[in-house]
Protein backbone atom coordinates (compact mmCIF):
# COMPACT_ATOMS: atom_id res chain seq x y z
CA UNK A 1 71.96 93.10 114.08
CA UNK A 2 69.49 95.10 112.73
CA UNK A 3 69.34 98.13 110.16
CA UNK A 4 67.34 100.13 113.07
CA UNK A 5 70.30 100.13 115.26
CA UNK A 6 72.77 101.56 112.60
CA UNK A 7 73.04 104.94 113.02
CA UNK A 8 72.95 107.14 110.20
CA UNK A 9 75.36 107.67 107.33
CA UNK A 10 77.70 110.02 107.91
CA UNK A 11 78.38 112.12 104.98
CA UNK A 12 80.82 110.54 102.46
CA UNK A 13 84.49 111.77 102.18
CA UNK A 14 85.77 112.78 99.00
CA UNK A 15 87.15 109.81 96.80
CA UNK A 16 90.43 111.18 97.20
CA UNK A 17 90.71 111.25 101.03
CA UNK A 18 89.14 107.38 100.98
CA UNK A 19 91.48 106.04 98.45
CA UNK A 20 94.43 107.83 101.01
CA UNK A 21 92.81 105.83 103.80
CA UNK A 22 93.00 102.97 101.70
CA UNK A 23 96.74 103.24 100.93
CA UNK A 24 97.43 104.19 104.39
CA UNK A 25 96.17 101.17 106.12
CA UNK A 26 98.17 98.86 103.45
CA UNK A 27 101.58 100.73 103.02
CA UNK A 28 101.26 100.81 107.28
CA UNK A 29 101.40 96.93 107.30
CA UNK A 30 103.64 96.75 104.33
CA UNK A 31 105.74 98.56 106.49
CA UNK A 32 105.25 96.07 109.15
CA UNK A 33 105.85 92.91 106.48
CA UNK A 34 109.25 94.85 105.66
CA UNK A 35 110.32 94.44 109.34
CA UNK A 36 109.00 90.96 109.83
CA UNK A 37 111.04 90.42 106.80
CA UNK A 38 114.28 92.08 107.60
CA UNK A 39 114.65 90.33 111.19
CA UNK A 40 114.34 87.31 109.66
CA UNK A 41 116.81 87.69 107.58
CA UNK A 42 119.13 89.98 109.63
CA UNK A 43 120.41 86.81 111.50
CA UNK A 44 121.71 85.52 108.73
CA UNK A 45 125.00 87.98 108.57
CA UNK A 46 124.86 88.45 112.62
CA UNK A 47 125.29 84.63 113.28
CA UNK A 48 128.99 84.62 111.26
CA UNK A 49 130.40 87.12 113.77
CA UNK A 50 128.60 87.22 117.02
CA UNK A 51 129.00 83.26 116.65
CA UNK A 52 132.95 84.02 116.92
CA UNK A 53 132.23 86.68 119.81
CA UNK A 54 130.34 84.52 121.70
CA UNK A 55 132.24 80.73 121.03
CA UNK A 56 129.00 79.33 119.42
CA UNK A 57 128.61 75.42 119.19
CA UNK A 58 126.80 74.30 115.61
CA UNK A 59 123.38 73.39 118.09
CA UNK A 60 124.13 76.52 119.94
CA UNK A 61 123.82 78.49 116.53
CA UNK A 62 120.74 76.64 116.07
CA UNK A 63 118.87 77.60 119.04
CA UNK A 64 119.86 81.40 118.57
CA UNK A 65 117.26 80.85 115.62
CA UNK A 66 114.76 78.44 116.43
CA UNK A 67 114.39 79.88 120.17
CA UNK A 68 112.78 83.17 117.21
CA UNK A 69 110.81 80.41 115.79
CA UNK A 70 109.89 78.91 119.26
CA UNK A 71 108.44 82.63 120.22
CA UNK A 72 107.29 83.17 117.21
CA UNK A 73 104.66 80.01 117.79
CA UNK A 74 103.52 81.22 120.99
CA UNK A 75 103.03 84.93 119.17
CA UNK A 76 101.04 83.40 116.36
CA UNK A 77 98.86 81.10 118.98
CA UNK A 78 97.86 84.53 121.16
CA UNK A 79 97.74 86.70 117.97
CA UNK A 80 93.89 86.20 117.18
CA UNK A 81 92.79 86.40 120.62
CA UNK A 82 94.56 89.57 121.37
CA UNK A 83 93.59 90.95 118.42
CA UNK A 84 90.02 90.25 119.26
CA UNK A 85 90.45 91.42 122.52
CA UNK A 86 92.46 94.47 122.07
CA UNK A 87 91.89 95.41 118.28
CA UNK A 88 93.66 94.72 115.26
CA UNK A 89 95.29 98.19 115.39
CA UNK A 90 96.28 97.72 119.53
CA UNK A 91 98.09 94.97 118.44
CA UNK A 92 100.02 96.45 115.53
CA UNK A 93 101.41 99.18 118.09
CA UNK A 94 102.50 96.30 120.37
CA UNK A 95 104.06 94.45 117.82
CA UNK A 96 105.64 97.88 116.32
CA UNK A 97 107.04 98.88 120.09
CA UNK A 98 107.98 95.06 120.63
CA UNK A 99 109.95 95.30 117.29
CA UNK A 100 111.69 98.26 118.22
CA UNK A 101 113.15 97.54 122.41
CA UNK A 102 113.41 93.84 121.41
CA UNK A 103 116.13 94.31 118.03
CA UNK A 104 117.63 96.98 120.10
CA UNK A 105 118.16 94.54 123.51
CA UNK A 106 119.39 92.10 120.91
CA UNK A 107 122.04 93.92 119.70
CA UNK A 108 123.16 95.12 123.26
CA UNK A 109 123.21 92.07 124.45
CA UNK A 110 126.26 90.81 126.41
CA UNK A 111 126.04 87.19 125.70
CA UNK A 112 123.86 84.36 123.88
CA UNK A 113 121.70 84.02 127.09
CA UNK A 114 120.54 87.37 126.65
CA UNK A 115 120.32 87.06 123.18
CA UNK A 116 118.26 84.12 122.92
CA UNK A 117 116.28 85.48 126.08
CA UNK A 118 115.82 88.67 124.03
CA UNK A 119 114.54 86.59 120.56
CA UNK A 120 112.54 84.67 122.35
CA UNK A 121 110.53 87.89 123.02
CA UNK A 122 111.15 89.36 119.69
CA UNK A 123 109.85 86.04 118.30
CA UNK A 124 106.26 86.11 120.33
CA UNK A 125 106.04 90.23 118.76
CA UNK A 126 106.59 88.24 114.80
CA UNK A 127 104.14 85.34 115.89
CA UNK A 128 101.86 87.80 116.41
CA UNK A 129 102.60 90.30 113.38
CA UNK A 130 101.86 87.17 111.36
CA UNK A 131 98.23 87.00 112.39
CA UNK A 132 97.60 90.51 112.92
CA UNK A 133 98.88 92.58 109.94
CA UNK A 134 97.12 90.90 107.27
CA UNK A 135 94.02 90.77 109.49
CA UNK A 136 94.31 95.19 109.98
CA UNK A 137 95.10 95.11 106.27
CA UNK A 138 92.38 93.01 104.89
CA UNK A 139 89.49 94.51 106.80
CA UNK A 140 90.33 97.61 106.55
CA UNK A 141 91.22 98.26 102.33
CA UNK A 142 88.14 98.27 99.78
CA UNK A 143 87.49 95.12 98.41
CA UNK A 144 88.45 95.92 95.16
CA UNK A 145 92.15 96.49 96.18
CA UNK A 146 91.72 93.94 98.94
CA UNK A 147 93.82 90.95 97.57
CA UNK A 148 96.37 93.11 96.07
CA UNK A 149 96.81 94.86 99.78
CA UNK A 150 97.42 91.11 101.63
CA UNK A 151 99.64 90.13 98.62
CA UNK A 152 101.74 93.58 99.26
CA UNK A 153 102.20 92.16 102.84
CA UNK A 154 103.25 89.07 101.77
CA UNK A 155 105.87 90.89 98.73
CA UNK A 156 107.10 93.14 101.50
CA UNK A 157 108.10 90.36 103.65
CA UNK A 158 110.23 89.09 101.00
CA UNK A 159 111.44 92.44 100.00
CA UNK A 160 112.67 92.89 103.86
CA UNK A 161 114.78 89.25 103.41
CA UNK A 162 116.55 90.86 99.98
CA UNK A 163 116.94 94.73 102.17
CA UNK A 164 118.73 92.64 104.80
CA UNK A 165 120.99 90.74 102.51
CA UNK A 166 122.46 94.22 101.34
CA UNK A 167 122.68 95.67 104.94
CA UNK A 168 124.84 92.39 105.89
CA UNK A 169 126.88 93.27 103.21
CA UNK A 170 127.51 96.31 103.95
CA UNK A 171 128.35 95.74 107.39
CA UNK A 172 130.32 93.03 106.80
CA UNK A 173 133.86 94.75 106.25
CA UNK A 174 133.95 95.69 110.20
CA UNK A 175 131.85 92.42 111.44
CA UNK A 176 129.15 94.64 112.83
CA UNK A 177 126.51 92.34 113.64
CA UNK A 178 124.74 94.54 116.70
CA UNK A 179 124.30 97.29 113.80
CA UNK A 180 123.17 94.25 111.59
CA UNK A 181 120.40 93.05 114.50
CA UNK A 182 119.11 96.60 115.39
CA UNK A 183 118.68 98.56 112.67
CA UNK A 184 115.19 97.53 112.14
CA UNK A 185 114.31 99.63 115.63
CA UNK A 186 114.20 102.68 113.47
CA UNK A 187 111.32 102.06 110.60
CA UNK A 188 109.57 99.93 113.81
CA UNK A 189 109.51 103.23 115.93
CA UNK A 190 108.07 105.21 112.88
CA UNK A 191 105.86 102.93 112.02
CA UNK A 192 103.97 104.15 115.32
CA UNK A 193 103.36 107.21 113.51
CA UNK A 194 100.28 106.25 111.13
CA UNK A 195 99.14 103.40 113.64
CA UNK A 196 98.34 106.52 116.32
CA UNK A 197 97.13 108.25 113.67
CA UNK A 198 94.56 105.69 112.02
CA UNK A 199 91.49 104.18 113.52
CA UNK A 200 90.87 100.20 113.70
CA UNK A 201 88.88 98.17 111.44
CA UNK A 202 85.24 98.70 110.83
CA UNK A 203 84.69 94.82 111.67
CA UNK A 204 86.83 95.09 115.12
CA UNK A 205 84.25 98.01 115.70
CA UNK A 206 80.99 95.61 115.21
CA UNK A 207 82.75 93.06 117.20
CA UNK A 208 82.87 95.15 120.03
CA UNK A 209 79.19 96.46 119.17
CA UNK A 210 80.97 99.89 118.17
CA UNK A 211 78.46 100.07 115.28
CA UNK A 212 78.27 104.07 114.79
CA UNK A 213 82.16 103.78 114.73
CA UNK A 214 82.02 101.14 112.24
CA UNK A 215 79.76 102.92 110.00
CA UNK A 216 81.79 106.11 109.95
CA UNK A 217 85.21 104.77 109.72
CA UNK A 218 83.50 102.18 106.61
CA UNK A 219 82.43 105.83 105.17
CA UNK A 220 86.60 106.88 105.46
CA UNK A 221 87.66 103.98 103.86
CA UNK A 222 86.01 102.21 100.95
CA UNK A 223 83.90 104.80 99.00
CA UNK A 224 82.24 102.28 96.83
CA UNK A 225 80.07 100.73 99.22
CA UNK A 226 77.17 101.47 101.64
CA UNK A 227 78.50 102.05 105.01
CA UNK A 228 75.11 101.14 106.87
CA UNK A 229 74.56 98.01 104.29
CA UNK A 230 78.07 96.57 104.65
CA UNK A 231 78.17 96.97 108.62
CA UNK A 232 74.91 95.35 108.58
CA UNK A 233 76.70 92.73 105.97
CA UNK A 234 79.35 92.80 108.64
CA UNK A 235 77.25 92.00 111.49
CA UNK A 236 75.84 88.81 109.79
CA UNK A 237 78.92 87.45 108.57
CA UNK A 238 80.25 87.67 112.41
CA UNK A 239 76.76 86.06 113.66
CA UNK A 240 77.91 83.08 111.15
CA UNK A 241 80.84 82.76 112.05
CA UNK A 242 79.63 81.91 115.56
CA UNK A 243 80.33 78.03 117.01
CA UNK A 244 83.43 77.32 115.22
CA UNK A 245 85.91 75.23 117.38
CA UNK A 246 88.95 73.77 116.71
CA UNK A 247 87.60 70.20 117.61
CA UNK A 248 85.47 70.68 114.34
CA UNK A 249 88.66 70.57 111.90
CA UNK A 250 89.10 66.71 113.54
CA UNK A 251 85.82 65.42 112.50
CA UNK A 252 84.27 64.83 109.25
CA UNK A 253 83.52 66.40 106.53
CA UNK A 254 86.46 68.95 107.57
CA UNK A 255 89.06 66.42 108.26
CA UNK A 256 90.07 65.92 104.79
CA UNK A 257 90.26 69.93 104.64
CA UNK A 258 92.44 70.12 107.89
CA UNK A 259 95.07 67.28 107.23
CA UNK A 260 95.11 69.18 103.69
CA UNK A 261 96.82 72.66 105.11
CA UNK A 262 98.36 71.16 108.16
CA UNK A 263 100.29 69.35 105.58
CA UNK A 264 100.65 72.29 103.07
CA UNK A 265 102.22 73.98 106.04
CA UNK A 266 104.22 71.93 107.15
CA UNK A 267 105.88 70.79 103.58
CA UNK A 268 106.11 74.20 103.33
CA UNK A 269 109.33 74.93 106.05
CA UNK A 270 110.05 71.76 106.36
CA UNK A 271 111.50 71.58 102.64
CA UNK A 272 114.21 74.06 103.63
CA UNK A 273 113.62 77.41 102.74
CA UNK A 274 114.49 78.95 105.80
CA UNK A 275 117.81 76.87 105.82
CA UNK A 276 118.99 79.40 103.41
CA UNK A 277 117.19 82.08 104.59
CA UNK A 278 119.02 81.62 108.13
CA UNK A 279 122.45 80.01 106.61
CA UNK A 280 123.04 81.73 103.49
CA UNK A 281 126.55 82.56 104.39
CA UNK A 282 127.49 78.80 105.94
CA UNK A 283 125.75 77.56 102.80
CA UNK A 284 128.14 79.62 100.06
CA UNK A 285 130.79 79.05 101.71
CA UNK A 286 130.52 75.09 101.54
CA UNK A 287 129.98 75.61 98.41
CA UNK A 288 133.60 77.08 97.90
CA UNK A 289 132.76 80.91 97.98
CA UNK A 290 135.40 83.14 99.42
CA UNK A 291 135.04 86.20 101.66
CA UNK A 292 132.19 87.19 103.96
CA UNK A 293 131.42 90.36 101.85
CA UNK A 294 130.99 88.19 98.75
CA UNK A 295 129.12 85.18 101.16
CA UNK A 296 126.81 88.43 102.11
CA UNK A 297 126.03 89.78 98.59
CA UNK A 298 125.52 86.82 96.93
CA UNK A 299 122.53 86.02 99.07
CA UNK A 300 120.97 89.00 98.40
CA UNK A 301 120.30 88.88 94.53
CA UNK A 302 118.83 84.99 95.46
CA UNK A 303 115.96 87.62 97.26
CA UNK A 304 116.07 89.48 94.36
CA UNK A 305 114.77 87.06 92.47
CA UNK A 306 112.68 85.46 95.32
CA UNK A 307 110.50 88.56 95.31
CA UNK A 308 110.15 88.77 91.38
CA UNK A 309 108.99 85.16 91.34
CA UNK A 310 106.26 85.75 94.33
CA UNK A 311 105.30 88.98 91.94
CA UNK A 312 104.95 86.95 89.19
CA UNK A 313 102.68 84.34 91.06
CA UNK A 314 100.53 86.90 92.03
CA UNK A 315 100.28 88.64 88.46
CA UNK A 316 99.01 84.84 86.83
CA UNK A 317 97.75 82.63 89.81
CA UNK A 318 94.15 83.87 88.88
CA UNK A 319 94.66 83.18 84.96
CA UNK A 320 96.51 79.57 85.16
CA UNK A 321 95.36 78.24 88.15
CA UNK A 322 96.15 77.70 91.90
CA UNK A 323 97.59 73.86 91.44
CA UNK A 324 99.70 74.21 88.21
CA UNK A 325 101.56 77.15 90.16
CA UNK A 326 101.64 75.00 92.99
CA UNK A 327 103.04 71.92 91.70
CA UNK A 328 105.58 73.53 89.33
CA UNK A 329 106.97 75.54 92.05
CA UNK A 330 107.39 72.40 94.13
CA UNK A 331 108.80 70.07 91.00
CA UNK A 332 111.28 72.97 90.67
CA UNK A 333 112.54 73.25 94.62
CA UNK A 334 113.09 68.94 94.12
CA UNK A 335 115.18 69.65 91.17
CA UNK A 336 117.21 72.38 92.71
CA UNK A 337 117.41 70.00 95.44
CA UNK A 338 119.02 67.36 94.02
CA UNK A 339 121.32 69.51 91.56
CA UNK A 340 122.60 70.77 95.41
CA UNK A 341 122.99 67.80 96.29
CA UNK A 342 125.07 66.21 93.26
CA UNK A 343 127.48 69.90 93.65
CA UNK A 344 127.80 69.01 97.38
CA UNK A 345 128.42 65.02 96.80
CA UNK A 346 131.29 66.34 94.62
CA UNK A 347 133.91 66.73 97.12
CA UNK A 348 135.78 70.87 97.10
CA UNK A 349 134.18 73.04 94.89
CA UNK A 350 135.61 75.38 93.02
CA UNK A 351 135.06 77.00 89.21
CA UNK A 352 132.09 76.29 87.13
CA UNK A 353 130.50 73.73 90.14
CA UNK A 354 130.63 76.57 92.45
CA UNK A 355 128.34 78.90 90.49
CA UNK A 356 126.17 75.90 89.58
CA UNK A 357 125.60 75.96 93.12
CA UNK A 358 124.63 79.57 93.13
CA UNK A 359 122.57 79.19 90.27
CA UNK A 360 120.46 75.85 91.99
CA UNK A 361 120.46 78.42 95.42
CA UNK A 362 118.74 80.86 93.18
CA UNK A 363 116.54 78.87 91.97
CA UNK A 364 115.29 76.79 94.16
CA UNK A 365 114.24 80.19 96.76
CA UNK A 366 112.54 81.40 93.95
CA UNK A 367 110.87 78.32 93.28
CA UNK A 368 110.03 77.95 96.74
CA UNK A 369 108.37 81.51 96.96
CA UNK A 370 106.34 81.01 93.57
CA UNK A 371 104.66 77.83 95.20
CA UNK A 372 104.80 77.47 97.73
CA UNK A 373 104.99 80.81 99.47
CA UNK A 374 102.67 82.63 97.17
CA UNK A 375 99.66 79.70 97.75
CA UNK A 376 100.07 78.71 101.15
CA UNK A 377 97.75 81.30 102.24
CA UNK A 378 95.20 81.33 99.91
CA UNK A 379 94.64 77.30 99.95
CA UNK A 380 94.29 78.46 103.76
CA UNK A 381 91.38 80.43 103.66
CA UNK A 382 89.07 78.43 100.87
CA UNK A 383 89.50 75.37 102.69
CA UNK A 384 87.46 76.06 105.54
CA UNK A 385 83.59 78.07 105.70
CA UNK A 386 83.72 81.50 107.49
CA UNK A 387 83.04 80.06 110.89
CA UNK A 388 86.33 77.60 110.72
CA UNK A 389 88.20 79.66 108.80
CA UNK A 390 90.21 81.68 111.29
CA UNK A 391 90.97 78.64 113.43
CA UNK A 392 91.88 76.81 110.49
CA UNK A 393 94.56 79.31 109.12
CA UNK A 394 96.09 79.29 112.89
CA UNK A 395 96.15 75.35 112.44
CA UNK A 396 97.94 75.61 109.55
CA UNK A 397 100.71 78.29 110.95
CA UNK A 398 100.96 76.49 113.96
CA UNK A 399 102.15 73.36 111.03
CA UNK A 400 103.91 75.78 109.44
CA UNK A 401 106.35 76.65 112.25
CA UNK A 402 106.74 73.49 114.25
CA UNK A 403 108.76 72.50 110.51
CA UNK A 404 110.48 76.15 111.18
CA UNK A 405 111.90 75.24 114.28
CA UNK A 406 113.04 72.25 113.67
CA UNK A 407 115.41 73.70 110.39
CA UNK A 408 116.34 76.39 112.66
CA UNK A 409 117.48 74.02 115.15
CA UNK A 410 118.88 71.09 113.32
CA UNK A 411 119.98 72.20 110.12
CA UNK A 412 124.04 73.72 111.37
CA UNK A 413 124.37 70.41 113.16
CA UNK A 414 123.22 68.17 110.05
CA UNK A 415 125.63 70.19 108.08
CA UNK A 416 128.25 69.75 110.85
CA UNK A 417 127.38 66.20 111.23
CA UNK A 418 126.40 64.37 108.07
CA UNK A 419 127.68 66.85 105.65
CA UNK A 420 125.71 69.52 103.05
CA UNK A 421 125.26 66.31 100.45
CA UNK A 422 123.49 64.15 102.87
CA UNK A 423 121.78 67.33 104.43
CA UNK A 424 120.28 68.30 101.22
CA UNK A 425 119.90 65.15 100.03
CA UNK A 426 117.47 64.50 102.94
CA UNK A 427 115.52 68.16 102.06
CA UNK A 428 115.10 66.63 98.14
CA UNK A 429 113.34 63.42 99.54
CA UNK A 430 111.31 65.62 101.52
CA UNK A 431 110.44 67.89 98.80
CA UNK A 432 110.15 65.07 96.82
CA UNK A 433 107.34 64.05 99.18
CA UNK A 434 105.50 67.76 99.22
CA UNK A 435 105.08 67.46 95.70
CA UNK A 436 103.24 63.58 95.80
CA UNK A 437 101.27 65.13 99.19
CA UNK A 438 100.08 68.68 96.42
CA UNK A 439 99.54 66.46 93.35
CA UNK A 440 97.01 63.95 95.48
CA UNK A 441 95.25 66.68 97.86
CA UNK A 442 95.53 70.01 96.39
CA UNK A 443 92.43 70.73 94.29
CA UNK A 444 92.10 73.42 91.51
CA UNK A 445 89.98 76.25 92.78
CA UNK A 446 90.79 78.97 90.19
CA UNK A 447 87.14 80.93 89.76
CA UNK A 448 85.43 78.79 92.06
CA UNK A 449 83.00 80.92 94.34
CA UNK A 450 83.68 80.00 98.49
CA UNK A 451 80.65 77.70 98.64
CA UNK A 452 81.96 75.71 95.24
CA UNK A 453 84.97 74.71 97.47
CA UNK A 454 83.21 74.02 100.90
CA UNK A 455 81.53 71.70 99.08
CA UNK A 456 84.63 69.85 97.35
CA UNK A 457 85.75 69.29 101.24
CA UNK A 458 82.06 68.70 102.53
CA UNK A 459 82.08 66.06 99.04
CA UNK A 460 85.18 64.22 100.25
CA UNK A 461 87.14 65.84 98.13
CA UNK A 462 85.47 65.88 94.73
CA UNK A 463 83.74 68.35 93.05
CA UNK A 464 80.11 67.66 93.41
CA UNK A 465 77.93 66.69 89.91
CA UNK A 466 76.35 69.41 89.21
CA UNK A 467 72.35 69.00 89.43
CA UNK A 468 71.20 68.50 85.34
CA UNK A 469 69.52 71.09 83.95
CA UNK A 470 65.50 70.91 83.24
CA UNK A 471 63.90 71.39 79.96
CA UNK A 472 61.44 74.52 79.51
């Protein structure tokens, strides 16, 4: 692309009405993350009753949340291609209507056949809010606020688990599970709102060769740069990115970079977190907890402290370093692990066990969200140059929720089968096993510059000597 084909600069908005933009674009998939959030936790309360209401088996519980996770794979493998195709902000509206008839067919619906029909559906809108909101959100902020903005998604997500907790609670008293599933129609219908209102991203718009677009809606949103120089920055960065293919992430020198996050993602569900995420209430009450409005509260101050540890990854990951967060999240979610499973091996619980229970619960979500959730994505997108880098994030989700699916399926019937001890005793080995797979293959990229890391991967993972320096 050439600067002669840019059209002019449009005159620059006020610094006020940008930095509204801004904020507009981020709390709009914020908003989004909330929802993604909240009906993934919402199933957590529902499944108690609606399992009675509909005569659930422990592998028929299962699939009512890993046929979600099932959709929610097929969403995340169309997500960049309709997004591409359509625009990042087309896709947020379909995902935002999807949100809103789907949740509301699921709590309508008559029987599980329905319902899982109906998640199914409402798991390919997710799969495809995963890929799309943090794509509208990170190309369309100022750089500046840029990583801040993606790491709102991400806190918002979390923040949606904890809202749902409290909602299960308070729904609890009656057993209204259809209130608990479709409440989340109402902030997905007015999250239509500011999507109608605001314009796609200015690299959608040089994608499509929309460069005038580009430039203007670049002049709306980040006031400190150059709209003509950063479309034409734009433009190059998407002629780079040309040629990249997944078949590249199986060959050398990128192989070591791809088994590297499908692994990360992987370890990453298949540790457990979405056991209690799903089976908070089954879980407590193993543990000797009383009461489904207790079994629904209690779950909701282990969010609580889920989404202060993710904010407190995000305040010091750039100060000590991506791997010692890493590795101390994961050595903490293998403690917790094992403390579960000594309190489970212990027979009825009851008294001070019971809240040491709680306490290892607690801990090990909050673990799990300083570590591993906070990193995940960021390991993601240094691994790979710009041209492999989309393809190798999908790679790495696509990891990430084959392990989902299989502790949405499995884990009730484990429970119901070999027991919580044995269960959990299984997740520590596993965990046990993320945290040898981080300490050999995750490297320390704190204040290294993209290029630095490409050539860590492209060095077979070592940090290449630098050249020595010449005297005057």
């Amino acid at each position: 692309m050439s600067m002669a084909t840019l059209p002019a600069t449009p005159p620059p908005p006020s610094s006020r009405t940008s930095h509204r933009t801004g904020r507009m674009f981020a709390l709009t998939g914020a908003v989004v993350g909330v929802i993604y959030g909240y009906d993934t936790g919402s199933i957590s309360g529902a499944l108690v009753f609606l399992s009675k209401d509909f005569h659930l088996t422990a592998a028929e519980k299962g699939l009512v949340n890993s046929i979600l996770v099932f959709g929610s794979l097929v969403g995340a493998l169309i997500g960049g291609k309709l997004a591409d195709a359509l625009g990042r902000r087309t896709a947020m509206l379909i995902v935002a209507v999807s949100y809103a008839v789907f949740v509301a067919l699921s709590a309508l619906a008559p029987n599980v056949v329905v319902l899982d029909a109906v998640r199914f559906l409402l798991g390919i809108a997710i799969g495809i809010s995963i890929v799309a909101a943090p794509l509208y959100i990170a190309e369309s902020v100022p750089a500046r606020i840029r990583g801040a903005s993606v790491a709102a998604y991400q806190v918002a997500t979390v923040a949606g688990i904890a809202l749902t907790y409290f909602v299960n609670w308070g729904l609890s008293g009656g057993g209204h599970w259809r209130w608990m599933l479709g409440l989340s129609a109402i902030p997905a219908t007015l999250v239509l709102i500011p999507l109608l209102r605001l314009p796609d991203t200015p690299r959608w718009y040089v994608l499509k060769g929309r460069t005038d677009r580009a430039v203007e809606v670049m002049a709306m949103t980040d006031p400190d740069v150059d709209p003509r120089a950063e479309v034409a920055a734009v433009g190059a960065a998407l002629a780079a990115e040309g040629g990249g293919s997944a078949r590249s992430l199986l060959h050398k020198p990128y192989a070591r970079a791809t088994l590297f996050v499908v692994g990360l993602g992987f370890f990453c569900q298949i540790t457990g977190i979405n056991a209690v995420t799903y089976y908070s209430p089954q879980i407590f009450q193993e543990m000797g907890f009383t009461g489904d409005g207790q079994n629904f509260l209690l779950p909701a101050f282990v969010e609580l402290a889920s989404l202060a540890a993710t904010v407190l990854a995000i305040l010091i990951i750039d100060r000590i370093g991506r791997r010692l967060v890493l590795l101390s999240g994961i050595g903490t979610v293998v403690v917790m692990l094992a403390v579960l499973t000594t309190v489970f091996a212990m027979g009825e619980l009851h008294g001070t066990a019971t809240w040491v229970g709680f306490g290892a619960v607690l801990l090990f979500t909050a673990a799990f969200n300083f570590g591993f959730g906070s990193l995940i994505w960021v390991y993601a997108s240094e691994a790979f140059p710009a041209q492999l880098r989309s393809t190798g994030a999908s790679v790495m989700l696509s990891a990430d929720l084959v392990a989902n699916l299989l502790i949405a399926q499995f884990f009730p019937s484990l429970m119901a089968w070999v027991g919580a001890a044995w269960t959990f005793g299984g997740l520590a080995v596993l965990a046990l096993g993320a945290l040898g797979f981080a300490f050999v293959t995750a490297p320390e990229t704190k204040g290294r510059q993209l290029e630095e890391i490409q050539g860590y991967w492209l060095n077979g993972g070592r940090w290449p000597t630098p050249a020595p320096e010449t005297a005057p």
